[in-house]
PDB file of N, CA and C in Angstrom:
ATOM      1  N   UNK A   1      32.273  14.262   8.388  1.00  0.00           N
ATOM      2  CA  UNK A   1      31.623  15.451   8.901  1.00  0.00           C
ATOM      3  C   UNK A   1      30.159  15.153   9.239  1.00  0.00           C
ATOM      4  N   UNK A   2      29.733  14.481   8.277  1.00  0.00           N
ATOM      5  CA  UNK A   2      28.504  14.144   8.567  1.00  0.00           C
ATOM      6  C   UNK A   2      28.136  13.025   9.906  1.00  0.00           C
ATOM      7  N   UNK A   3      28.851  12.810  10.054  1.00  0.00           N
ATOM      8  CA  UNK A   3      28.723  11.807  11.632  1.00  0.00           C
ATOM      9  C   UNK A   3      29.365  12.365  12.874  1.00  0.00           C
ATOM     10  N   UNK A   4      29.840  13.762  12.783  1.00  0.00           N
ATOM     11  CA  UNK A   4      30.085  14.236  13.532  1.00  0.00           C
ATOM     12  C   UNK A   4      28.830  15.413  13.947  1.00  0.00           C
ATOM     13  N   UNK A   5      28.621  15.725  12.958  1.00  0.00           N
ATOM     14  CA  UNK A   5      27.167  16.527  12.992  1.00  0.00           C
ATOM     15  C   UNK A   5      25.895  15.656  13.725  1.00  0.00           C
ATOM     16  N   UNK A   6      25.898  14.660  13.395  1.00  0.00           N
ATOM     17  CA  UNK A   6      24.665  13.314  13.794  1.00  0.00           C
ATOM     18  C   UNK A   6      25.044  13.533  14.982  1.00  0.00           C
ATOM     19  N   UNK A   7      26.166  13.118  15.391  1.00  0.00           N
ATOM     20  CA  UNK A   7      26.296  13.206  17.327  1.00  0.00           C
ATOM     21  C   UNK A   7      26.252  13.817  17.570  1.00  0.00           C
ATOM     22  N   UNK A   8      26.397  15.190  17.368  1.00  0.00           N
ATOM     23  CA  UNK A   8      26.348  16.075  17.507  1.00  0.00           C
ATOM     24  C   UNK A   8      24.852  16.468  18.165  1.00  0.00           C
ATOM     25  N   UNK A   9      24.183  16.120  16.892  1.00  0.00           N
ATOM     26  CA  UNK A   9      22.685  16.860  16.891  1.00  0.00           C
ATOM     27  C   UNK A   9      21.932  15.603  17.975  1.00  0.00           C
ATOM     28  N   UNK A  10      22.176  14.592  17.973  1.00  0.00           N
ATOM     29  CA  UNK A  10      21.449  13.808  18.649  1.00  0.00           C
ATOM     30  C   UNK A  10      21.860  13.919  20.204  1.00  0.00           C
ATOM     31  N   UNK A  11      23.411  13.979  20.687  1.00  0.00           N
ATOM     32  CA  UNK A  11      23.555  14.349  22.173  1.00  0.00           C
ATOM     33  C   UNK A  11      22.714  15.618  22.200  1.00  0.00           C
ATOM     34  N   UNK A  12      22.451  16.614  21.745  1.00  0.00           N
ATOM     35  CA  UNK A  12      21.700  17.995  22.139  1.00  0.00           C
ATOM     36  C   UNK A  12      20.089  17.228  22.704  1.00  0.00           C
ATOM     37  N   UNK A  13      19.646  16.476  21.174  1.00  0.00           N
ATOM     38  CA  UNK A  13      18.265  15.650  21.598  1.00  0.00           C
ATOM     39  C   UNK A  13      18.440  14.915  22.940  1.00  0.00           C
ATOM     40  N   UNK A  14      19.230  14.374  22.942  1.00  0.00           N
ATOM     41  CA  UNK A  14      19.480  13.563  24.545  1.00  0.00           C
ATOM     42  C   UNK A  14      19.183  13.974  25.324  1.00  0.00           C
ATOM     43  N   UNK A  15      20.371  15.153  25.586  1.00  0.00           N
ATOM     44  CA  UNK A  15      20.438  16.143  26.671  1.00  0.00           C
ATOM     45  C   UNK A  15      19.076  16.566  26.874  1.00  0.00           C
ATOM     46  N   UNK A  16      18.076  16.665  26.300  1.00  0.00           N
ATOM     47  CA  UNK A  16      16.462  17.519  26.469  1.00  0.00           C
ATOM     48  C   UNK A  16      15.974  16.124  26.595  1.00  0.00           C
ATOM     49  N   UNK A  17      16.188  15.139  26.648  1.00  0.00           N
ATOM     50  CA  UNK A  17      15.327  13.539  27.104  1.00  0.00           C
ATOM     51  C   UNK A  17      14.418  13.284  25.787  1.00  0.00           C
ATOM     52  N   UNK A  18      14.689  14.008  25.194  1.00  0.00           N
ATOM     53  CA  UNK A  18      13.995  13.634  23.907  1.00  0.00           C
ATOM     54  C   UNK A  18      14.976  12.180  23.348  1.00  0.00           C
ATOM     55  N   UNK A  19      14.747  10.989  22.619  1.00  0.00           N
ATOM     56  CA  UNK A  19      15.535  10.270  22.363  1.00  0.00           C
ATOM     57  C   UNK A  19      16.185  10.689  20.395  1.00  0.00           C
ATOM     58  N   UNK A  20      17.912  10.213  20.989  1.00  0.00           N
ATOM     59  CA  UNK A  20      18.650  10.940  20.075  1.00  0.00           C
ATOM     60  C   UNK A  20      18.454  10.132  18.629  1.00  0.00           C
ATOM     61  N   UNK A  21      17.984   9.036  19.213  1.00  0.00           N
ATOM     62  CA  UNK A  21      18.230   7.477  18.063  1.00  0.00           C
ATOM     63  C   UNK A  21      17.303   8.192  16.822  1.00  0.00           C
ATOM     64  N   UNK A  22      16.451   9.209  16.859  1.00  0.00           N
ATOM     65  CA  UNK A  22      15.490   9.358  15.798  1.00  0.00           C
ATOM     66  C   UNK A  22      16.276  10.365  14.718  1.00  0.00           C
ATOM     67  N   UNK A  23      17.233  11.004  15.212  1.00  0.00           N
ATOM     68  CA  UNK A  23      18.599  11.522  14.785  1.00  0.00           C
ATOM     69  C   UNK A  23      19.614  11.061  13.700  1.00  0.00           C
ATOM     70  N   UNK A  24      20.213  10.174  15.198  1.00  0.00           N
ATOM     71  CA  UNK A  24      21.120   9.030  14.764  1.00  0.00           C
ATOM     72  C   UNK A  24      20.551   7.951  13.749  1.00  0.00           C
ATOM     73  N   UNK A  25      19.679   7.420  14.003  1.00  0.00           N
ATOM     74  CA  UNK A  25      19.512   6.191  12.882  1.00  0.00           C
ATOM     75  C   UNK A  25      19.379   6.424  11.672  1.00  0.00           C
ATOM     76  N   UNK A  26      18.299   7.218  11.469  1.00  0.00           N
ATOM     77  CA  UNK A  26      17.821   7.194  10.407  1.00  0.00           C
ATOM     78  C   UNK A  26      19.403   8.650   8.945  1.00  0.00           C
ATOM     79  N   UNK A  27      20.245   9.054   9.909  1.00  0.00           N
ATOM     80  CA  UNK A  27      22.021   9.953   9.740  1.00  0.00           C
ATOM     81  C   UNK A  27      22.333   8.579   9.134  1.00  0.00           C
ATOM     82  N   UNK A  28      22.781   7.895  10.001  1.00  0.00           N
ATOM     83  CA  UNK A  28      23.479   6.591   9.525  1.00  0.00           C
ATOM     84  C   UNK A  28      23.123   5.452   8.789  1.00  0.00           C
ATOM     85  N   UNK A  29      21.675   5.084   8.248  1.00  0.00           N
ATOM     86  CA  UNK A  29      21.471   4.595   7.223  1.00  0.00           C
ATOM     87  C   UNK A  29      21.361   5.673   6.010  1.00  0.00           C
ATOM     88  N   UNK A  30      20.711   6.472   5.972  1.00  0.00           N
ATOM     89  CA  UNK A  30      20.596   7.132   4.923  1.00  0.00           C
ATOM     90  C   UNK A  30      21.766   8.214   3.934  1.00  0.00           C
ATOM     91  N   UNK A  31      22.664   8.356   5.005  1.00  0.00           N
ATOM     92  CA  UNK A  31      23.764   9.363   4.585  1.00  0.00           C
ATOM     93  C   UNK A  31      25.154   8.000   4.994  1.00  0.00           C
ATOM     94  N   UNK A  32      25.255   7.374   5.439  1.00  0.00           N
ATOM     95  CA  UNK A  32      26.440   6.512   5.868  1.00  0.00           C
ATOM     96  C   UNK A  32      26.278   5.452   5.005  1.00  0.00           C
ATOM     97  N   UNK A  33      25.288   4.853   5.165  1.00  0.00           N
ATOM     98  CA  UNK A  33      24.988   3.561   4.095  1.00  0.00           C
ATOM     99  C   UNK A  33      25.054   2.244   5.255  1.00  0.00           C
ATOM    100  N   UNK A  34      25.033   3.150   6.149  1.00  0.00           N
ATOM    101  CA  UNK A  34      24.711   1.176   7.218  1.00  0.00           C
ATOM    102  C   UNK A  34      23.452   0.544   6.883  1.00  0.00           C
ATOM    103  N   UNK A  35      23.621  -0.773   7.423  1.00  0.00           N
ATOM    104  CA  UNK A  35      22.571  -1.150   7.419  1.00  0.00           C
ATOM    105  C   UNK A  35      21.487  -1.175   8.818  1.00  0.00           C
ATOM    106  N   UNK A  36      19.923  -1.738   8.615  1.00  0.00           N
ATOM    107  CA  UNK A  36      19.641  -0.873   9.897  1.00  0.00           C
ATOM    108  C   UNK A  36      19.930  -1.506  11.155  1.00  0.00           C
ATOM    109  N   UNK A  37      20.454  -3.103  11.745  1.00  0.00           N
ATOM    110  CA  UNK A  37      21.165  -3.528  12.599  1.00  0.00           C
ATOM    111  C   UNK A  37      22.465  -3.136  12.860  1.00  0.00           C
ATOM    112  N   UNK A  38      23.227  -2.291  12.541  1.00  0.00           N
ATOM    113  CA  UNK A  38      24.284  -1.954  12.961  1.00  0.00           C
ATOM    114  C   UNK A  38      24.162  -0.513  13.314  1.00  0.00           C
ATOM    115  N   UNK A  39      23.553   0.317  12.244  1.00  0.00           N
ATOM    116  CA  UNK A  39      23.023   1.670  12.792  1.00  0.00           C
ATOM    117  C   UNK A  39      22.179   1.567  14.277  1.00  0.00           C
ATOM    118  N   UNK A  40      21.059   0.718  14.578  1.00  0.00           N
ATOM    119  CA  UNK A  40      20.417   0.313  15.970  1.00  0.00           C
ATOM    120  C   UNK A  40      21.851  -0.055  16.980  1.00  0.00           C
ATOM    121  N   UNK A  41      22.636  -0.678  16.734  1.00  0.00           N
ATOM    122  CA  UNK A  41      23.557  -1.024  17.239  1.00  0.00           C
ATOM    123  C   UNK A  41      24.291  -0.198  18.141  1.00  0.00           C
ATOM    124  N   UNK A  42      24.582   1.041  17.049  1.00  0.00           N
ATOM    125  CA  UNK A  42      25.335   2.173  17.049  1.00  0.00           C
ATOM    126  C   UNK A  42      24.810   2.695  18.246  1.00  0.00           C
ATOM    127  N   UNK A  43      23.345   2.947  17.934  1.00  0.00           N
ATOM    128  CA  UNK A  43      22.825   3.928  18.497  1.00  0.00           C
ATOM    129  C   UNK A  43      22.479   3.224  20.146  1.00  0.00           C
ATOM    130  N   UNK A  44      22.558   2.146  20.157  1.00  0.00           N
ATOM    131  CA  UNK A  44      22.362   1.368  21.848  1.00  0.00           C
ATOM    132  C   UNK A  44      23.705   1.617  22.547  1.00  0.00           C
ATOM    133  N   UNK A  45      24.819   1.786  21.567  1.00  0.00           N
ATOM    134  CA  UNK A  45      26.279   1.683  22.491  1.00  0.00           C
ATOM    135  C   UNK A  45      26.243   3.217  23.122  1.00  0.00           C
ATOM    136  N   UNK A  46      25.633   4.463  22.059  1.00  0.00           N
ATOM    137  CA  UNK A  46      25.906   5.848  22.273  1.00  0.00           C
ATOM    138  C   UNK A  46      24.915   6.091  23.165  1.00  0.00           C
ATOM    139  N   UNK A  47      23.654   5.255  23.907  1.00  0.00           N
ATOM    140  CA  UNK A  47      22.661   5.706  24.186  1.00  0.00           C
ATOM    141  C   UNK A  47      23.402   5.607  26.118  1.00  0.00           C
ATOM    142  N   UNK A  48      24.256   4.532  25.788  1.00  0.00           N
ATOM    143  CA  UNK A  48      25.059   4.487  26.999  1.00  0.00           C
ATOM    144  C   UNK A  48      25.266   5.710  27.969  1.00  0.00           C
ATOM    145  N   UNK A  49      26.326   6.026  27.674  1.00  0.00           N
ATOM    146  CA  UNK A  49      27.084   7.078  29.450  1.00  0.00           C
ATOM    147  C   UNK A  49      25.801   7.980  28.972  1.00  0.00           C
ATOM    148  N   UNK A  50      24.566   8.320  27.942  1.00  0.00           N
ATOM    149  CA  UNK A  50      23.834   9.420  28.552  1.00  0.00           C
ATOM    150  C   UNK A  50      23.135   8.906  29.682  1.00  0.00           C
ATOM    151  N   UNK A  51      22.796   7.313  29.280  1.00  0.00           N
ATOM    152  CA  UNK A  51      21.870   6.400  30.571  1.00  0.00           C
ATOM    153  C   UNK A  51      21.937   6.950  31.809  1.00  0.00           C
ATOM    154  N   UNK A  52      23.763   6.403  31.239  1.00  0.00           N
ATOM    155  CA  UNK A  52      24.640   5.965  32.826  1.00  0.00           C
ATOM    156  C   UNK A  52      24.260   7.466  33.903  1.00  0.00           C
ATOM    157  N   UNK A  53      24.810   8.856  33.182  1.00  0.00           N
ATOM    158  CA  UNK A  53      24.672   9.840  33.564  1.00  0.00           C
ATOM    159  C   UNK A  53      23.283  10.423  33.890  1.00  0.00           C
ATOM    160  N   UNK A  54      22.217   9.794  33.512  1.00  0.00           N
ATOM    161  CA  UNK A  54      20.892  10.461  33.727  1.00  0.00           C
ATOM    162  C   UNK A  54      20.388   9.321  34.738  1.00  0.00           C
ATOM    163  N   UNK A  55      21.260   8.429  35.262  1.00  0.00           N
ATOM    164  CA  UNK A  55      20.430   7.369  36.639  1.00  0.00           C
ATOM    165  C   UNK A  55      21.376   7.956  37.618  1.00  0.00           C
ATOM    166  N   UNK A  56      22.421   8.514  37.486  1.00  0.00           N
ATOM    167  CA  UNK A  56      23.593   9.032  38.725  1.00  0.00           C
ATOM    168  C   UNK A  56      22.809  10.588  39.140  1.00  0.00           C
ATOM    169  N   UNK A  57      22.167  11.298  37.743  1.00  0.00           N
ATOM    170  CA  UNK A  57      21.491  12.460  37.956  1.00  0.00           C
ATOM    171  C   UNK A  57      20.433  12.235  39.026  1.00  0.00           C
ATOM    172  N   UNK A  58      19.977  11.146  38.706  1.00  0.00           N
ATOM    173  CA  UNK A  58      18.299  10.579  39.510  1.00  0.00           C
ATOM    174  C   UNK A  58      18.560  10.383  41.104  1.00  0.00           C
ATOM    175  N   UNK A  59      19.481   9.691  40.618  1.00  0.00           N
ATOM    176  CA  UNK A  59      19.965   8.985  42.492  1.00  0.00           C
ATOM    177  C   UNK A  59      19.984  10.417  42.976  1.00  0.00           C
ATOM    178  N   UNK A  60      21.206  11.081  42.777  1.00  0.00           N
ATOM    179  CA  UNK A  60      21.684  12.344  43.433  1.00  0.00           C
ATOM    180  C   UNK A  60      20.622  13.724  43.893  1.00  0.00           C
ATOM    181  N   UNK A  61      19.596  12.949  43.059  1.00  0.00           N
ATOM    182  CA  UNK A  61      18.477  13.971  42.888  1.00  0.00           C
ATOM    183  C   UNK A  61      17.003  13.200  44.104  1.00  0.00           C
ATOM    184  N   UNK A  62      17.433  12.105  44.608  1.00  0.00           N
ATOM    185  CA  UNK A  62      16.696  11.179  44.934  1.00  0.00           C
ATOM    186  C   UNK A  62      15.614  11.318  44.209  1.00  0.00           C
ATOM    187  N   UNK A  63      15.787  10.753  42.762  1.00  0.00           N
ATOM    188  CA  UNK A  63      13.994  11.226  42.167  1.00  0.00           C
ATOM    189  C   UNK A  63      13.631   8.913  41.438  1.00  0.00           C
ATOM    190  N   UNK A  64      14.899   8.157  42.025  1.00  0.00           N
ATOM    191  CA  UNK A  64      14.440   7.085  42.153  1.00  0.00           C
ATOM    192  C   UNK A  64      13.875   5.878  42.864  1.00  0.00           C
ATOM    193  N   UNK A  65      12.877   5.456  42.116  1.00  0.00           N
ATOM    194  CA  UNK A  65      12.141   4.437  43.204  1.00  0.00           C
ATOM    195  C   UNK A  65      12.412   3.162  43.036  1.00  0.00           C
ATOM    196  N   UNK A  66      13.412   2.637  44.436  1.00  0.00           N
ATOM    197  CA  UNK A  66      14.164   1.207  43.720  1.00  0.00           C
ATOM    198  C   UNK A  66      13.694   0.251  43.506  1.00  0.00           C
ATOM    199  N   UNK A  67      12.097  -0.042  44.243  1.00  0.00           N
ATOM    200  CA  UNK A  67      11.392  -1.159  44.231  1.00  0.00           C
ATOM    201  C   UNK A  67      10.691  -1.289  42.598  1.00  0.00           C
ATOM    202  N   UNK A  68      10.060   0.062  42.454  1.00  0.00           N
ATOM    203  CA  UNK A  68      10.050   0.105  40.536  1.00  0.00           C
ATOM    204  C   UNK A  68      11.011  -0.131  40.244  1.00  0.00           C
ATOM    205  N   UNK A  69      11.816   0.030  39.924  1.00  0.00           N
ATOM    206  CA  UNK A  69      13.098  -0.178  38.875  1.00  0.00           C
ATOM    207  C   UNK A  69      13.174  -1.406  39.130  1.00  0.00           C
ATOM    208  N   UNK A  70      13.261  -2.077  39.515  1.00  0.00           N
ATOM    209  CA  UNK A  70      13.311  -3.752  40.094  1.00  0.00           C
ATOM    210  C   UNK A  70      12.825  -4.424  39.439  1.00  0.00           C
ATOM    211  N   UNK A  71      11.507  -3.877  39.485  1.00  0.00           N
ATOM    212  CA  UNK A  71      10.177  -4.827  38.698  1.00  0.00           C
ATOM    213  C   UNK A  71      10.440  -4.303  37.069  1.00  0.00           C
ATOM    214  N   UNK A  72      10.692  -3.079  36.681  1.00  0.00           N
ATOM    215  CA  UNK A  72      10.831  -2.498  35.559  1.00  0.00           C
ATOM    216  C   UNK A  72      12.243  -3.418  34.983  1.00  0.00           C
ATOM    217  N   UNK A  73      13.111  -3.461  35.707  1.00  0.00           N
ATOM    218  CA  UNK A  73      14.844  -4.545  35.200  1.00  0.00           C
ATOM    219  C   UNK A  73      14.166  -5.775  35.080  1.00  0.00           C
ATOM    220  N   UNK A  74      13.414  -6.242  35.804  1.00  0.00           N
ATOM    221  CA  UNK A  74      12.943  -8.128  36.033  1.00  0.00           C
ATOM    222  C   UNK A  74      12.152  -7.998  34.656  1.00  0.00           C
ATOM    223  N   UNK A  75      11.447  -6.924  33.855  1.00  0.00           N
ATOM    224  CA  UNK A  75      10.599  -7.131  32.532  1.00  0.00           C
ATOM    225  C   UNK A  75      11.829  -7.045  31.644  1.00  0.00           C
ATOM    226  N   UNK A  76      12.329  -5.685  31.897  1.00  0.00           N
ATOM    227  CA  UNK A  76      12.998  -5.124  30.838  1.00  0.00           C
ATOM    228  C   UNK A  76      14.229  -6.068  30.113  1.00  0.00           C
ATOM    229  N   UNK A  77      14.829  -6.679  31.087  1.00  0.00           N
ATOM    230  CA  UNK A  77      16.416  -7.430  30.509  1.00  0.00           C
ATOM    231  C   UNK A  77      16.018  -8.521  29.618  1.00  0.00           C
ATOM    232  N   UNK A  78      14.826  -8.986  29.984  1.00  0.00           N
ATOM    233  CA  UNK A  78      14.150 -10.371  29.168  1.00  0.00           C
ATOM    234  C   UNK A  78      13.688  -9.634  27.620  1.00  0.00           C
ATOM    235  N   UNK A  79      12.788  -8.480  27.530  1.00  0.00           N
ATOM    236  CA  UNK A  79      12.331  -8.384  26.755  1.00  0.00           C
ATOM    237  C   UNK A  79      13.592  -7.562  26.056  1.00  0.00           C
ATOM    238  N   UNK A  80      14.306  -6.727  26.213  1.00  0.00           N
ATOM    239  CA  UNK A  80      15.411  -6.076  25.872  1.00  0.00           C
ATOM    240  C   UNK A  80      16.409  -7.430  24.847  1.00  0.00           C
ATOM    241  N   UNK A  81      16.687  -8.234  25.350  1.00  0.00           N
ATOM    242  CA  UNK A  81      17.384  -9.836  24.680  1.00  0.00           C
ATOM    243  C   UNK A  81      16.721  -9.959  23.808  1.00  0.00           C
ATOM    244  N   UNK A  82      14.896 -10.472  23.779  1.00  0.00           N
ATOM    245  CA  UNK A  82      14.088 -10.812  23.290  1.00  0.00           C
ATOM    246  C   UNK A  82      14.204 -10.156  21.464  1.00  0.00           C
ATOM    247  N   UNK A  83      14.019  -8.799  21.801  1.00  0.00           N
ATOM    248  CA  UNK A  83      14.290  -7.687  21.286  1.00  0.00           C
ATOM    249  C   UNK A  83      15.564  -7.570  19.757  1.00  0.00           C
ATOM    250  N   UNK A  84      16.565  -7.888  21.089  1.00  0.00           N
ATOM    251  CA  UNK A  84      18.039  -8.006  20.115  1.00  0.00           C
ATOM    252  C   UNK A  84      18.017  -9.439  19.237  1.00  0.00           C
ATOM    253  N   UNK A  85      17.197 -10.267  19.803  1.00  0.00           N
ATOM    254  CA  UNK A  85      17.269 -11.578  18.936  1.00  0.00           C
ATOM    255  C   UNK A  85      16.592 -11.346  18.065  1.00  0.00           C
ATOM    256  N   UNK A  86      15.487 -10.767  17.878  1.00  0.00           N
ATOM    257  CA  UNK A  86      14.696 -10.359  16.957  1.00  0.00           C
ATOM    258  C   UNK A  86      15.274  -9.447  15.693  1.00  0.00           C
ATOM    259  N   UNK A  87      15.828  -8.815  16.094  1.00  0.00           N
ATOM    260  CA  UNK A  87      16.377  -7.501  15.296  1.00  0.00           C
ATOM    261  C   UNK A  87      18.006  -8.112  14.612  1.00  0.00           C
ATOM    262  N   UNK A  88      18.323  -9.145  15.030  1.00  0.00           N
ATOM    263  CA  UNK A  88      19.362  -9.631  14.374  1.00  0.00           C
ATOM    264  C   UNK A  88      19.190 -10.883  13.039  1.00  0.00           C
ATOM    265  N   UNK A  89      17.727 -11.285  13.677  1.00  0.00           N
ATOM    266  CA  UNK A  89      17.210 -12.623  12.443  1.00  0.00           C
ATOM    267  C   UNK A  89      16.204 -11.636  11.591  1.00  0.00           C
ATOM    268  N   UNK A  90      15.758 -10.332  11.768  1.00  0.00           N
ATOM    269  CA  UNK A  90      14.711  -9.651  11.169  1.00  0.00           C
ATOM    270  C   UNK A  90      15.594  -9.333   9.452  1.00  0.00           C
ATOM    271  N   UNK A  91      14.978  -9.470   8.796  1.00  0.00           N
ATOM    272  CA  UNK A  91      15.621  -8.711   7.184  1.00  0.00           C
ATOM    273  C   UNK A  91      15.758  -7.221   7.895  1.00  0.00           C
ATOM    274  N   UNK A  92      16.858  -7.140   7.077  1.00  0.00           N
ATOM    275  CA  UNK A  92      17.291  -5.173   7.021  1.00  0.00           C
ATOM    276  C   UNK A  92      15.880  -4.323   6.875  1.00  0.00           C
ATOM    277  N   UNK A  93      15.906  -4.434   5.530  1.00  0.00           N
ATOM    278  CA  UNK A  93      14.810  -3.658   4.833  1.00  0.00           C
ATOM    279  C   UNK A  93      13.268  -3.964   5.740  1.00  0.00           C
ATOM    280  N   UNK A  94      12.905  -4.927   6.513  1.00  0.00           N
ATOM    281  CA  UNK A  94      11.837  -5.155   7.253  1.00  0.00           C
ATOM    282  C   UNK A  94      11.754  -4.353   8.015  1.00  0.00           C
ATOM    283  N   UNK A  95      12.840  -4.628   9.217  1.00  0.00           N
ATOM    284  CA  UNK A  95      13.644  -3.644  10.267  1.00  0.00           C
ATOM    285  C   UNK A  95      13.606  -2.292  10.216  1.00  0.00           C
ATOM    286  N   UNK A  96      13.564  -1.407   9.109  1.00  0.00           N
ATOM    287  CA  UNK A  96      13.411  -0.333   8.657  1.00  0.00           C
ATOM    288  C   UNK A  96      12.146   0.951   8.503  1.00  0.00           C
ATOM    289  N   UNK A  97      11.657  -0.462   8.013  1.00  0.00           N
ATOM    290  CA  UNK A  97      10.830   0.070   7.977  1.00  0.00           C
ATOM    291  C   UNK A  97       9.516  -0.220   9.245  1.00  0.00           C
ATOM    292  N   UNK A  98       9.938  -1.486  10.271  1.00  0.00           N
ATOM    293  CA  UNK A  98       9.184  -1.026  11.170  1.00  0.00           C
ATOM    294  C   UNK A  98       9.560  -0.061  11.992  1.00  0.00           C
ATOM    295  N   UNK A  99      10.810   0.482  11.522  1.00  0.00           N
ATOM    296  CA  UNK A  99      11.639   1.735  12.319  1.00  0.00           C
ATOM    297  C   UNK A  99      10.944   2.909  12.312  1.00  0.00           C
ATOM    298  N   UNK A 100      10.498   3.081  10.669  1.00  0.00           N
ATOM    299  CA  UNK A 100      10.023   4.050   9.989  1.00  0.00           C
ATOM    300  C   UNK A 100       8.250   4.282  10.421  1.00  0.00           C
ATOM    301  N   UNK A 101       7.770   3.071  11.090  1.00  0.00           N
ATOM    302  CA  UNK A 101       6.857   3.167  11.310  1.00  0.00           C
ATOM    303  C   UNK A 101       6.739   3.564  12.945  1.00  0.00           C
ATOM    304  N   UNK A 102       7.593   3.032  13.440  1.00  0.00           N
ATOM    305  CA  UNK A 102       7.462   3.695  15.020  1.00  0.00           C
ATOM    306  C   UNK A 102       7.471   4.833  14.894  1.00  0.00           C
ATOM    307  N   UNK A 103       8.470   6.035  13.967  1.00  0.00           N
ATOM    308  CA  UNK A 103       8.785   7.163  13.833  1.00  0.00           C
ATOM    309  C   UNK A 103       7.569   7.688  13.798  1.00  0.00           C
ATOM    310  N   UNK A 104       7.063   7.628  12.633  1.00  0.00           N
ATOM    311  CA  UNK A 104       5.276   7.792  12.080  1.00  0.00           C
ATOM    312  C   UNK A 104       4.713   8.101  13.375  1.00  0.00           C
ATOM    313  N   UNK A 105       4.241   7.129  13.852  1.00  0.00           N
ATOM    314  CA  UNK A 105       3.210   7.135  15.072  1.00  0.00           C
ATOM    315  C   UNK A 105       3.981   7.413  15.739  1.00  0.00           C
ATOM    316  N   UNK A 106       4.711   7.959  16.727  1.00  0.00           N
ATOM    317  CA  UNK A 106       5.020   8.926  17.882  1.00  0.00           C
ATOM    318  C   UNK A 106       5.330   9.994  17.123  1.00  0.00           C
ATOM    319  N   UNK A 107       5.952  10.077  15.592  1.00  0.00           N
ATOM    320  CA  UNK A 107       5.223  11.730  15.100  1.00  0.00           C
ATOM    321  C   UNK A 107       4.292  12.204  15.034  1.00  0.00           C
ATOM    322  N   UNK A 108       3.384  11.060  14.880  1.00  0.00           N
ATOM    323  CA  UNK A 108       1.663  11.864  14.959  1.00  0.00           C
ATOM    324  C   UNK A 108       1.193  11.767  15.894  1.00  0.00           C
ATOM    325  N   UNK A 109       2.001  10.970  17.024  1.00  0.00           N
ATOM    326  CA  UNK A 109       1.013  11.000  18.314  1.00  0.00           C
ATOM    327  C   UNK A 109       1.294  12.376  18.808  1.00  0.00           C
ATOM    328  N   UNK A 110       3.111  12.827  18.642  1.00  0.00           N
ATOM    329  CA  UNK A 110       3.175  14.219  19.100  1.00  0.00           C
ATOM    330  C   UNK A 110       2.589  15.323  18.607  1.00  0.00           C
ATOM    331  N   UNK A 111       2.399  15.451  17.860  1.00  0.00           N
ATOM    332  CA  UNK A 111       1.673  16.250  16.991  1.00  0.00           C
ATOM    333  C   UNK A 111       0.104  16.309  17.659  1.00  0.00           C
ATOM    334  N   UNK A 112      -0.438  15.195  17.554  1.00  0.00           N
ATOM    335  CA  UNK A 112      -1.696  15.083  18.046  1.00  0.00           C
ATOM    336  C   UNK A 112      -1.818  15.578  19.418  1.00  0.00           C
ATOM    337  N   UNK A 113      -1.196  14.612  19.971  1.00  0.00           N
ATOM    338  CA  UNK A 113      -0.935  15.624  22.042  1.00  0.00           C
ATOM    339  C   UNK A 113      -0.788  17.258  21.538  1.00  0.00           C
ATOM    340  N   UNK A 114       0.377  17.796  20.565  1.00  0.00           N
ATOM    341  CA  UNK A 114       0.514  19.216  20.911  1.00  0.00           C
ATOM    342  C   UNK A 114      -0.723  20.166  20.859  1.00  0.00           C
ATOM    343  N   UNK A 115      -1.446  19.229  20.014  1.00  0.00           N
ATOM    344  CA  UNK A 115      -3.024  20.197  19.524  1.00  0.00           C
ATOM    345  C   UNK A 115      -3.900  20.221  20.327  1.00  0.00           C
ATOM    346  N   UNK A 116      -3.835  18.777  21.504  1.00  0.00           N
ATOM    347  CA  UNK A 116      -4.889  18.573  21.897  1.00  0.00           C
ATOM    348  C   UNK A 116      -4.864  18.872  23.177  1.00  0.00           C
ATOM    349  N   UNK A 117      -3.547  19.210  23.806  1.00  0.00           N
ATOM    350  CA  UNK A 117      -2.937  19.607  25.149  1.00  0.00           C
ATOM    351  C   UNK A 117      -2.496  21.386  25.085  1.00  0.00           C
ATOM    352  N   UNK A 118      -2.982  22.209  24.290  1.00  0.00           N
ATOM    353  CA  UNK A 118      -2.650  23.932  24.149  1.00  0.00           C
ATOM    354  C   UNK A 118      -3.706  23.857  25.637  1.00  0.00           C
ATOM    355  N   UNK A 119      -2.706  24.939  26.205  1.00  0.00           N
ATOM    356  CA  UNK A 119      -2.908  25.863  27.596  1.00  0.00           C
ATOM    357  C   UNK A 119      -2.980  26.990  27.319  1.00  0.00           C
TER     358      UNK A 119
END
């Protein structure tokens, strides 16, 4: 039940472009008992058809620019690998907690923008 609730709650986060993984990951280590490379795992396979479906949205919407995306794929696939090699030789418990720390700082960065951006 409880991992049905996680997808649950994290496709809703999706759906608003908010990312669901802050949902999902931290559902599936803490209530599932994964560890945090397979929970990351999890959450790259599910992050899928929303991708797929939000670049078919773009096209259809013409709101993409192919010559960016080009240059953005020519960084991204290298450092994306880079990334997964890293996160597979990293200790669990390391991994985690630099998880826990990305969380941190884009919680307080949002937080900070919401105060500092009132209209």
């Amino acid at each position: 039940m409880i991992a049905i609730l996680a997808g649950f709650f994290s496709g809703i986060i999706s759906g608003m472009g908010i990312g669901g993984g802050m949902i999902l990951i931290p559902t599936l280590v803490f209530f599932l008992f994964l560890n945090q490379q397979t929970a990351q795992a999890i959450n790259l396979w599910y992050f899928l058809p929303t991708a797929i479906i939000a670049i078919c949205v773009h096209i259809k919407n013409k709101q993409i620019e192919v010559k960016k995306c080009l240059y953005l794929i020519l960084g991204g696939v290298p450092a994306a690998l880079l990334g997964a090699y890293l996160a597979l030789r990293l200790d669990a418990v390391l991994l985690g907690k630099m998880f826990g720390a990305f969380l941190a700082f884009f919680g307080a960065k949002e937080i900070f923008d919401g105060f500092t951006n009132r209209k």
